[in-house]
PDB file of N, CA and C in Angstrom:
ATOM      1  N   UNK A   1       0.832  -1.180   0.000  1.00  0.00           N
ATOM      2  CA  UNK A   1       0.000   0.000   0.000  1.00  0.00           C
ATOM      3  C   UNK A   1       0.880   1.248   0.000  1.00  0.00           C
ATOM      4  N   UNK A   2       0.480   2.361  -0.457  1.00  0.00           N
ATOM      5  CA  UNK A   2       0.804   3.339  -0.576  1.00  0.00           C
ATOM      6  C   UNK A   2       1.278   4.276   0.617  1.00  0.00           C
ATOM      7  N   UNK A   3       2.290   5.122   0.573  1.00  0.00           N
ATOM      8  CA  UNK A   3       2.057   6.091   2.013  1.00  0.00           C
ATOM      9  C   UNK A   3       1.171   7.049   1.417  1.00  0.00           C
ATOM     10  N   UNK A   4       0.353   7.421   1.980  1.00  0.00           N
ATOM     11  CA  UNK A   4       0.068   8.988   1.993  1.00  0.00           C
ATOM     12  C   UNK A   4       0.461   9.857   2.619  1.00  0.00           C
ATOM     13  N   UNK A   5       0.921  10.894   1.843  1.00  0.00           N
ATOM     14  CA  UNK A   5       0.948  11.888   2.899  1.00  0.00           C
ATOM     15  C   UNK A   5       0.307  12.894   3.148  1.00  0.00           C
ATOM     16  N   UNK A   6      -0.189  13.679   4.065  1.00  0.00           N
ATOM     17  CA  UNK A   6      -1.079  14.802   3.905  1.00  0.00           C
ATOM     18  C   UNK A   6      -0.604  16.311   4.249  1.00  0.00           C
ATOM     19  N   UNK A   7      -0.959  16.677   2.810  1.00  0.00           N
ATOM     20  CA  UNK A   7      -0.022  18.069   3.266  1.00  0.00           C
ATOM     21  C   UNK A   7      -0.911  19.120   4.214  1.00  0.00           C
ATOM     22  N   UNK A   8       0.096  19.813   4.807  1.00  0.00           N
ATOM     23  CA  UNK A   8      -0.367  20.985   5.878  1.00  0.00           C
ATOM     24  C   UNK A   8      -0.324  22.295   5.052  1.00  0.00           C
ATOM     25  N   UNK A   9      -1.752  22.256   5.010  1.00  0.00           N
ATOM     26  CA  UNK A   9      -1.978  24.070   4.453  1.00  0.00           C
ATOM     27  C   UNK A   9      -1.809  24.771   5.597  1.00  0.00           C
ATOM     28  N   UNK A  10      -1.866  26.213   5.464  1.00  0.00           N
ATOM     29  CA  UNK A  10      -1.370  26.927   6.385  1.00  0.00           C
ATOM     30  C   UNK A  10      -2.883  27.674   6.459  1.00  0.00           C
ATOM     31  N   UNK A  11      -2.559  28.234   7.588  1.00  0.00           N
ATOM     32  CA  UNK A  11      -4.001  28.939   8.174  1.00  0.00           C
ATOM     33  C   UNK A  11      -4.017  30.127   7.329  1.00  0.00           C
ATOM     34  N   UNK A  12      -5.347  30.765   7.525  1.00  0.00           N
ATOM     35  CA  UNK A  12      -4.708  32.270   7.369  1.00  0.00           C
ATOM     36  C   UNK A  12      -3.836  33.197   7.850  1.00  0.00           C
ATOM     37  N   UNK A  13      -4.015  32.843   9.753  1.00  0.00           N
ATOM     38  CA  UNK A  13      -3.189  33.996  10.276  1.00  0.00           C
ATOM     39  C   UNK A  13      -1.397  33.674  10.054  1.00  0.00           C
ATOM     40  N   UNK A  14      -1.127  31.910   9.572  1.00  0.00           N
ATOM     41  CA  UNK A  14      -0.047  31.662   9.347  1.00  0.00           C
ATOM     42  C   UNK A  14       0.669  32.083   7.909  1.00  0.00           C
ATOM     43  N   UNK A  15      -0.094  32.617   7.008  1.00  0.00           N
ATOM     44  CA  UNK A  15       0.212  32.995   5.907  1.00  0.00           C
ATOM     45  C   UNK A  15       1.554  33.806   6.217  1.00  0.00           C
ATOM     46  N   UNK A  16       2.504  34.018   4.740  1.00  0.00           N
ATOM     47  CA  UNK A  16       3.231  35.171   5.195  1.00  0.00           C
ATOM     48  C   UNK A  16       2.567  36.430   5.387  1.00  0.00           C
ATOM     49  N   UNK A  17       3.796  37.111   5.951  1.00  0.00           N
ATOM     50  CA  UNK A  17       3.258  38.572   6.475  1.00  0.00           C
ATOM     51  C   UNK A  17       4.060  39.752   5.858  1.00  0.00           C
ATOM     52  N   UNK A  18       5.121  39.183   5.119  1.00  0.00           N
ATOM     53  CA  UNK A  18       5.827  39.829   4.599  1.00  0.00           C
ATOM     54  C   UNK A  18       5.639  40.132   2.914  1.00  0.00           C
ATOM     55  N   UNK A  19       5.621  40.861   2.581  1.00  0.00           N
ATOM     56  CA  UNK A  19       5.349  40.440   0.949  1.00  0.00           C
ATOM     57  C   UNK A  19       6.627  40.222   0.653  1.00  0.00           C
ATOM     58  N   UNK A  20       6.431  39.361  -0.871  1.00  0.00           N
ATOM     59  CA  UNK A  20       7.413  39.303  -1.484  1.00  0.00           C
ATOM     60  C   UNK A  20       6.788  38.520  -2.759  1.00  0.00           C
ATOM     61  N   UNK A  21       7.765  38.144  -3.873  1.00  0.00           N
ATOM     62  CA  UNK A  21       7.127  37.922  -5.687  1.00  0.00           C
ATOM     63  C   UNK A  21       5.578  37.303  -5.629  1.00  0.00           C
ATOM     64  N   UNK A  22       5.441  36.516  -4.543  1.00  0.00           N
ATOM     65  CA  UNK A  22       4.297  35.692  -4.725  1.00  0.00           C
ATOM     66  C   UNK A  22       3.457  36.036  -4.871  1.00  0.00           C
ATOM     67  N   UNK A  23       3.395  37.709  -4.032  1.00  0.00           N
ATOM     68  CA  UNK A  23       1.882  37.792  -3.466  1.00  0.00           C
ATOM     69  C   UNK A  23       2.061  39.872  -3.643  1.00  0.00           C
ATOM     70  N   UNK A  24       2.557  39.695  -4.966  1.00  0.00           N
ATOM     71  CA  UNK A  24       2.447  41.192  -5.500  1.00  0.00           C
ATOM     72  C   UNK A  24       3.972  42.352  -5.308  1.00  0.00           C
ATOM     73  N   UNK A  25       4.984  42.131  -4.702  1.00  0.00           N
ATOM     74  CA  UNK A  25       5.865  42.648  -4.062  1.00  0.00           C
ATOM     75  C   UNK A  25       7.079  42.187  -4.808  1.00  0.00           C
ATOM     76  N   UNK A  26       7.684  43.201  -5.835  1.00  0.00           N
ATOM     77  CA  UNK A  26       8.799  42.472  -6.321  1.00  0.00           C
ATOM     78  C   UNK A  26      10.186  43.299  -6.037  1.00  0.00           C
ATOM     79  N   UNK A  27      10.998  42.153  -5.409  1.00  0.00           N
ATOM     80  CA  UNK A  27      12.475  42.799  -4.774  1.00  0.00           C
ATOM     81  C   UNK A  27      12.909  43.442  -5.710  1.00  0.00           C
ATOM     82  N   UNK A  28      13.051  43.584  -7.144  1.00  0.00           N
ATOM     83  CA  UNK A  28      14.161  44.171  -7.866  1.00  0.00           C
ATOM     84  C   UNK A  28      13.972  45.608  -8.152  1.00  0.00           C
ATOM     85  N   UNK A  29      12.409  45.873  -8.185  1.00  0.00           N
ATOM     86  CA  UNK A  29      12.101  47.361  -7.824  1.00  0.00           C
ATOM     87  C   UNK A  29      12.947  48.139  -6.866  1.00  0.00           C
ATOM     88  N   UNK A  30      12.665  49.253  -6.934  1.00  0.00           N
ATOM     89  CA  UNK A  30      13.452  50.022  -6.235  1.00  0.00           C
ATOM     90  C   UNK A  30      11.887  50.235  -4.763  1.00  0.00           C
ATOM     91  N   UNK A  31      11.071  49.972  -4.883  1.00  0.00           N
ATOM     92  CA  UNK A  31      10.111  49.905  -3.857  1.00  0.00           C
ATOM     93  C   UNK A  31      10.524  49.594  -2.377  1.00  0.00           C
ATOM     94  N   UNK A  32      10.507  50.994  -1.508  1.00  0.00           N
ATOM     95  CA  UNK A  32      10.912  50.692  -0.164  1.00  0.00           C
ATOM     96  C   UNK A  32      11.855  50.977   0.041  1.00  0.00           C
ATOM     97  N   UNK A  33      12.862  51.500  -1.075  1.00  0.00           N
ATOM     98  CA  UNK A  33      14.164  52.031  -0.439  1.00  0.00           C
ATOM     99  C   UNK A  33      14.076  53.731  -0.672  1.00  0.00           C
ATOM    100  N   UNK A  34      14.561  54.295   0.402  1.00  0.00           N
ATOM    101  CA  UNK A  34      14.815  55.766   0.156  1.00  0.00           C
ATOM    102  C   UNK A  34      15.836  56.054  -0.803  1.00  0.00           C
ATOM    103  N   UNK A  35      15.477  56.099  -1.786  1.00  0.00           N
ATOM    104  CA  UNK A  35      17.431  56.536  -2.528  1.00  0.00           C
ATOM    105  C   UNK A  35      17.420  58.122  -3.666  1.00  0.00           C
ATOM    106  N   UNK A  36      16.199  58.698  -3.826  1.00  0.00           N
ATOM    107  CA  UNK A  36      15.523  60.116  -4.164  1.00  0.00           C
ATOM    108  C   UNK A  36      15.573  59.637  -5.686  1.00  0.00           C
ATOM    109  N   UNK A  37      15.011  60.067  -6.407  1.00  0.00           N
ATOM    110  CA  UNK A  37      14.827  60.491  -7.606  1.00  0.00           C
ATOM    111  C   UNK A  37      15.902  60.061  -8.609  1.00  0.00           C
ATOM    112  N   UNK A  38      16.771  60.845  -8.036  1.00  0.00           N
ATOM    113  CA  UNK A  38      17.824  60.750  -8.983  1.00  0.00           C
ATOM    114  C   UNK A  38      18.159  58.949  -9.387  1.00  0.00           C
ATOM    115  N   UNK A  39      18.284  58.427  -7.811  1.00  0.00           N
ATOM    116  CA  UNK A  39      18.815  56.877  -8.306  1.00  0.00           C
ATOM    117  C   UNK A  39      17.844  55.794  -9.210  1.00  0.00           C
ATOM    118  N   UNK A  40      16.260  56.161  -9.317  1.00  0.00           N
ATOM    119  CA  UNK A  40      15.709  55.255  -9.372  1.00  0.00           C
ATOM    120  C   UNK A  40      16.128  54.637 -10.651  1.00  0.00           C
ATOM    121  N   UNK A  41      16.222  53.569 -10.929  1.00  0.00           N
ATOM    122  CA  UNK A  41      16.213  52.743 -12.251  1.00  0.00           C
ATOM    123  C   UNK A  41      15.360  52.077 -12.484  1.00  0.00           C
ATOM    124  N   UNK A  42      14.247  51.953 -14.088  1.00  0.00           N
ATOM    125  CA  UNK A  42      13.361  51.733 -14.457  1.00  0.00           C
ATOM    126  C   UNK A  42      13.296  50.820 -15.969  1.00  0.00           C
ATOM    127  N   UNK A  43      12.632  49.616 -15.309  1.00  0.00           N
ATOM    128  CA  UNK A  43      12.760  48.764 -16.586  1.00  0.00           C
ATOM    129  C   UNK A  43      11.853  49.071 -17.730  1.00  0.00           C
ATOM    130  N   UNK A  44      11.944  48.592 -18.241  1.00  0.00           N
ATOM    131  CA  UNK A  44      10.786  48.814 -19.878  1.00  0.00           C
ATOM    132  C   UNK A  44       9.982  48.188 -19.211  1.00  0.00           C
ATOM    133  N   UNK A  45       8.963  47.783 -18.891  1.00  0.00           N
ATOM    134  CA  UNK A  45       7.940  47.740 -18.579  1.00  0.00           C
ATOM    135  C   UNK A  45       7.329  48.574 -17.243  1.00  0.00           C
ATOM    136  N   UNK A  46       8.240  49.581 -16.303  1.00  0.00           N
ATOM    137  CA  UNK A  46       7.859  50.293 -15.532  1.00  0.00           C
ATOM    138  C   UNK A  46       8.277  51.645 -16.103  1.00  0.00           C
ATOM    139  N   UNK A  47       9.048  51.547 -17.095  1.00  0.00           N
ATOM    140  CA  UNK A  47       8.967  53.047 -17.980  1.00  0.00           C
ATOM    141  C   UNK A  47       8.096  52.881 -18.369  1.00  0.00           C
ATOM    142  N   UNK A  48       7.264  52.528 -19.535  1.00  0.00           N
ATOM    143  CA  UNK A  48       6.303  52.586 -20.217  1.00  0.00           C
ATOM    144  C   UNK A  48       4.907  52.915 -19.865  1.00  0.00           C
ATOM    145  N   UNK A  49       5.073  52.313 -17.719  1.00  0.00           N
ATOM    146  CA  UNK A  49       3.670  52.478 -17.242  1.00  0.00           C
ATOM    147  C   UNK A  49       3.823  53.976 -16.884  1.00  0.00           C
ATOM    148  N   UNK A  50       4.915  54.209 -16.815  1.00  0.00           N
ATOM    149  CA  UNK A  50       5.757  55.799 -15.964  1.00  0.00           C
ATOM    150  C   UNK A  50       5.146  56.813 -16.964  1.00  0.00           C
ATOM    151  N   UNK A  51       5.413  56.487 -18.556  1.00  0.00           N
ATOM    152  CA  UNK A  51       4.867  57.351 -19.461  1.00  0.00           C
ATOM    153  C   UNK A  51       4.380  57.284 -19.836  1.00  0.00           C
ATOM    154  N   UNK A  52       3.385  56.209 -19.830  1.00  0.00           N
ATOM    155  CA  UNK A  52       1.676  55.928 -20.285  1.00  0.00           C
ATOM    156  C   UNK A  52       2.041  55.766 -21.739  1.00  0.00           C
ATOM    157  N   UNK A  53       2.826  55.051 -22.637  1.00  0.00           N
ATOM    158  CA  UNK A  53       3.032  54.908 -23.352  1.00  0.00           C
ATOM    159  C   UNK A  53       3.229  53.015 -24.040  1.00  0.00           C
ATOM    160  N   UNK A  54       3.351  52.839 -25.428  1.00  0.00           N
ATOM    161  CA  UNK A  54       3.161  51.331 -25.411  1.00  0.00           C
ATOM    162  C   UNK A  54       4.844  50.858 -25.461  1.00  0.00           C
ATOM    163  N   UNK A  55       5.102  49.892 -25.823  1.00  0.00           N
ATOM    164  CA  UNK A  55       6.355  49.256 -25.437  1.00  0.00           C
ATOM    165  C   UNK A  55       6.829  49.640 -26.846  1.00  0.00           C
ATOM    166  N   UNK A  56       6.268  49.600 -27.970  1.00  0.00           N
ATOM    167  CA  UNK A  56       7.315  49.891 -29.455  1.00  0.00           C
ATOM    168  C   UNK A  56       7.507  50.965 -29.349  1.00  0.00           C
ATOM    169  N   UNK A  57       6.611  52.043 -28.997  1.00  0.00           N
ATOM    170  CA  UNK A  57       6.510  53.218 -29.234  1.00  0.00           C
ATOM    171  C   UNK A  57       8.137  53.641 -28.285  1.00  0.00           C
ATOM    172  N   UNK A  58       7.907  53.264 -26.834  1.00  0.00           N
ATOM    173  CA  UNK A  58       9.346  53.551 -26.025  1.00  0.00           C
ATOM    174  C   UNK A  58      10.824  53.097 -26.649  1.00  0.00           C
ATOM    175  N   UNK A  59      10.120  51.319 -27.041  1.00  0.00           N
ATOM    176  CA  UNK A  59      11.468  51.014 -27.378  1.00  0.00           C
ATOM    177  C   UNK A  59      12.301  52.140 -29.644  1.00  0.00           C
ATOM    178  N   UNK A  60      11.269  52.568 -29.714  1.00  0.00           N
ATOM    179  CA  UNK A  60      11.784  53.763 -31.110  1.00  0.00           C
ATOM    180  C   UNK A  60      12.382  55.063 -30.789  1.00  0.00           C
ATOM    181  N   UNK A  61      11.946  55.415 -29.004  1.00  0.00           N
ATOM    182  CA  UNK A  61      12.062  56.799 -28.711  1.00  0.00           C
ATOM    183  C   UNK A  61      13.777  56.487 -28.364  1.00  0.00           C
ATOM    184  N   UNK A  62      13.463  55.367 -27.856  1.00  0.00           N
ATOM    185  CA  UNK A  62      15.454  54.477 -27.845  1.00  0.00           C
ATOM    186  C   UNK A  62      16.051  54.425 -28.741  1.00  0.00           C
ATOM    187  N   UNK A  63      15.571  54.276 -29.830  1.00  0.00           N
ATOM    188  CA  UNK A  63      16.619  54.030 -30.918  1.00  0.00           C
ATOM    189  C   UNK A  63      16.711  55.347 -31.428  1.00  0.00           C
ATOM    190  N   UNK A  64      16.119  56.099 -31.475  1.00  0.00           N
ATOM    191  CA  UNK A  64      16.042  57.703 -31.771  1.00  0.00           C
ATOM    192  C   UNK A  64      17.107  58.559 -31.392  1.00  0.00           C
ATOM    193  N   UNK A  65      17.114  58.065 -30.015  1.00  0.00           N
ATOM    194  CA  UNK A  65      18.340  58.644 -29.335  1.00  0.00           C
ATOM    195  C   UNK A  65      17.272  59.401 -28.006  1.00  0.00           C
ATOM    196  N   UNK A  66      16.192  59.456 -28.348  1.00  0.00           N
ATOM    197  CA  UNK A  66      15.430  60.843 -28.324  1.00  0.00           C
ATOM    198  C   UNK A  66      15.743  59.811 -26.200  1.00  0.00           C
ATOM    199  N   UNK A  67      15.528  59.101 -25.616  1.00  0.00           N
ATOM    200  CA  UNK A  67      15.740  58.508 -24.582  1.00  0.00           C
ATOM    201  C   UNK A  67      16.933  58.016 -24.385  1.00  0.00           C
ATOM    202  N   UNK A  68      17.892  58.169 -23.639  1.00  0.00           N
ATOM    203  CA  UNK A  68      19.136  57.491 -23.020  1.00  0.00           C
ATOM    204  C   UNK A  68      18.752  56.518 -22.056  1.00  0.00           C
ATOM    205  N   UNK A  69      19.053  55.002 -22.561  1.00  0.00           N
ATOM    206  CA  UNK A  69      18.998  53.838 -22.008  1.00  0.00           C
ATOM    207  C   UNK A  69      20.511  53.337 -21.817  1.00  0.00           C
ATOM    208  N   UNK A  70      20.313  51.917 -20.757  1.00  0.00           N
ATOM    209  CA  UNK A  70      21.313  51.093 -21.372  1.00  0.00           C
ATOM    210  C   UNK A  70      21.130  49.675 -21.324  1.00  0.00           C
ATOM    211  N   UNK A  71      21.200  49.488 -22.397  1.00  0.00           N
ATOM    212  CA  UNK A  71      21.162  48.136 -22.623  1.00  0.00           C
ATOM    213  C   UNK A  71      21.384  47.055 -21.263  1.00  0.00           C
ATOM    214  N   UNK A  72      20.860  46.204 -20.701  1.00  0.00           N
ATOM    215  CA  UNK A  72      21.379  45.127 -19.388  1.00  0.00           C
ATOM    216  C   UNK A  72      20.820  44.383 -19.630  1.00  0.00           C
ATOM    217  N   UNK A  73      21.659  43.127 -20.478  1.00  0.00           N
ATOM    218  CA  UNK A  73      20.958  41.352 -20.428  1.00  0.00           C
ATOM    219  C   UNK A  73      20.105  42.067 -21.774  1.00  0.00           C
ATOM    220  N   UNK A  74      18.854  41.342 -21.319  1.00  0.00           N
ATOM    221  CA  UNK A  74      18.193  41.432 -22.861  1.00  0.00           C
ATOM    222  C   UNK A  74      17.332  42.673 -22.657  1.00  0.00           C
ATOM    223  N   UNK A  75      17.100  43.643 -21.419  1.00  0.00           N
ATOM    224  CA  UNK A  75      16.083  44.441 -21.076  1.00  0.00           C
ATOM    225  C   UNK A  75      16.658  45.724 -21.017  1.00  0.00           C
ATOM    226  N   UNK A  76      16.378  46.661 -21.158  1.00  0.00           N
ATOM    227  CA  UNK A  76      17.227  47.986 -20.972  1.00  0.00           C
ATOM    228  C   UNK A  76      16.442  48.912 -20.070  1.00  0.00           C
ATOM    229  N   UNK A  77      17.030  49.780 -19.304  1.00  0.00           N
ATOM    230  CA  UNK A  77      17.257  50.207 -18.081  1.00  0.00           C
ATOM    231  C   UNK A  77      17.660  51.386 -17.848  1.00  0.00           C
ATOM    232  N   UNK A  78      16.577  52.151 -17.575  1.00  0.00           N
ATOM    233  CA  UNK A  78      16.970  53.681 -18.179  1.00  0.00           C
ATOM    234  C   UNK A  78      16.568  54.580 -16.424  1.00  0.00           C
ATOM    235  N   UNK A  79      17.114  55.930 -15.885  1.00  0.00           N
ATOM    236  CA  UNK A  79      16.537  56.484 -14.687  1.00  0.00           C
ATOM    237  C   UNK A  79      15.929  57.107 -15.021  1.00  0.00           C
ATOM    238  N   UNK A  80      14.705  57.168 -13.630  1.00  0.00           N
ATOM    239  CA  UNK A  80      13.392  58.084 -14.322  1.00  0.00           C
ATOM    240  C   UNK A  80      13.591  59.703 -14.416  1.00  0.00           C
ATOM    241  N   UNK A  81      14.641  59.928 -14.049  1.00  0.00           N
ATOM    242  CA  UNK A  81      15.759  61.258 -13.855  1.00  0.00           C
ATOM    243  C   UNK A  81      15.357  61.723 -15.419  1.00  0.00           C
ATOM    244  N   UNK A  82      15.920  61.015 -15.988  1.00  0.00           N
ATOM    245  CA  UNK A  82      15.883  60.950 -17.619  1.00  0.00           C
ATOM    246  C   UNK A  82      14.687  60.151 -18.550  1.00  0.00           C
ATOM    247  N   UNK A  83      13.626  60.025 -17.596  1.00  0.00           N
ATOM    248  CA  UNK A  83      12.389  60.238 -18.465  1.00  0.00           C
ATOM    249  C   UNK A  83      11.525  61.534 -18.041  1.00  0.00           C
ATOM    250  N   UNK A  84      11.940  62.037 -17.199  1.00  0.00           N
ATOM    251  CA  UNK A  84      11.165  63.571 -16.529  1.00  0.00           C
ATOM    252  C   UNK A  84      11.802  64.466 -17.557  1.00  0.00           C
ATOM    253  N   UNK A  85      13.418  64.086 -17.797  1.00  0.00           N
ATOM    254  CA  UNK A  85      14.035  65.255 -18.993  1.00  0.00           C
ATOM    255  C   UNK A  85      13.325  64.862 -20.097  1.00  0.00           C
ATOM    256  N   UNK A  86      12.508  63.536 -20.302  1.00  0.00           N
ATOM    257  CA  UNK A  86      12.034  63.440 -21.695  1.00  0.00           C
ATOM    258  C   UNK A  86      10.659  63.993 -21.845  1.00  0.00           C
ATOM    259  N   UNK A  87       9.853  63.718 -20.906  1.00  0.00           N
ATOM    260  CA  UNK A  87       8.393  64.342 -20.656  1.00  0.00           C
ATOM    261  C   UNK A  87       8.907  65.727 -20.436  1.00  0.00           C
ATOM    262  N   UNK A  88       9.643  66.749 -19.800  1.00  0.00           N
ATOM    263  CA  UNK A  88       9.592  68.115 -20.050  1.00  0.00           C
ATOM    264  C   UNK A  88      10.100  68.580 -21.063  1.00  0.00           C
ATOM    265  N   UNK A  89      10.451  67.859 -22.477  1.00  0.00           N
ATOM    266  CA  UNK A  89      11.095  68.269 -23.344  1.00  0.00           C
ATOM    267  C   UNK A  89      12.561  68.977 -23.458  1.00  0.00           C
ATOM    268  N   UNK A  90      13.297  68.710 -22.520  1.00  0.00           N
ATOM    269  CA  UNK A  90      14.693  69.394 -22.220  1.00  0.00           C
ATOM    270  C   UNK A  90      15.665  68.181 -23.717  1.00  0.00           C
TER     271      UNK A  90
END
């Protein structure tokens, strides 16, 4: 015969309490750290929500020049320092 085993769900109040990826909260954001303005770094998909804009449209304003990115891995990675210079037209 078989073992069974029976797994232990967790209560509610045992749930985590901490967030983290699972449950909406993602570490690589800059979310939760004080570091001002200047440091934040913003992926293509949190630029795009930053400028209400679609993803080709950002990723052309890149190749334009008209945005200073940089390339990291396959995603590029630009500060929102330098999407405020792009929304005020400087």
């Amino acid at each position: 015969m078989r073992n069974k085993r029976r797994l232990k769900h967790r209560r509610r109040d045992d749930r985590r309490k901490t967030p983290d990826r699972r449950n909406g909260y993602d570490r690589r954001t800059n979310a939760g750290r004080d570091t001002g303005d200047s440091n934040i770094i913003l992926n293509t998909q949190e630029a795009c929500l930053y400028l209400k804009i679609s993803r080709p449209t950002y990723l052309k304003y890149i190749a334009n020049g008209k945005i200073k990115a940089q390339k990291i891995g396959r995603g590029w990675r630009v500060f929102k320092e330098e999407l405020d210079r792009f929304v005020r037209g400087d």
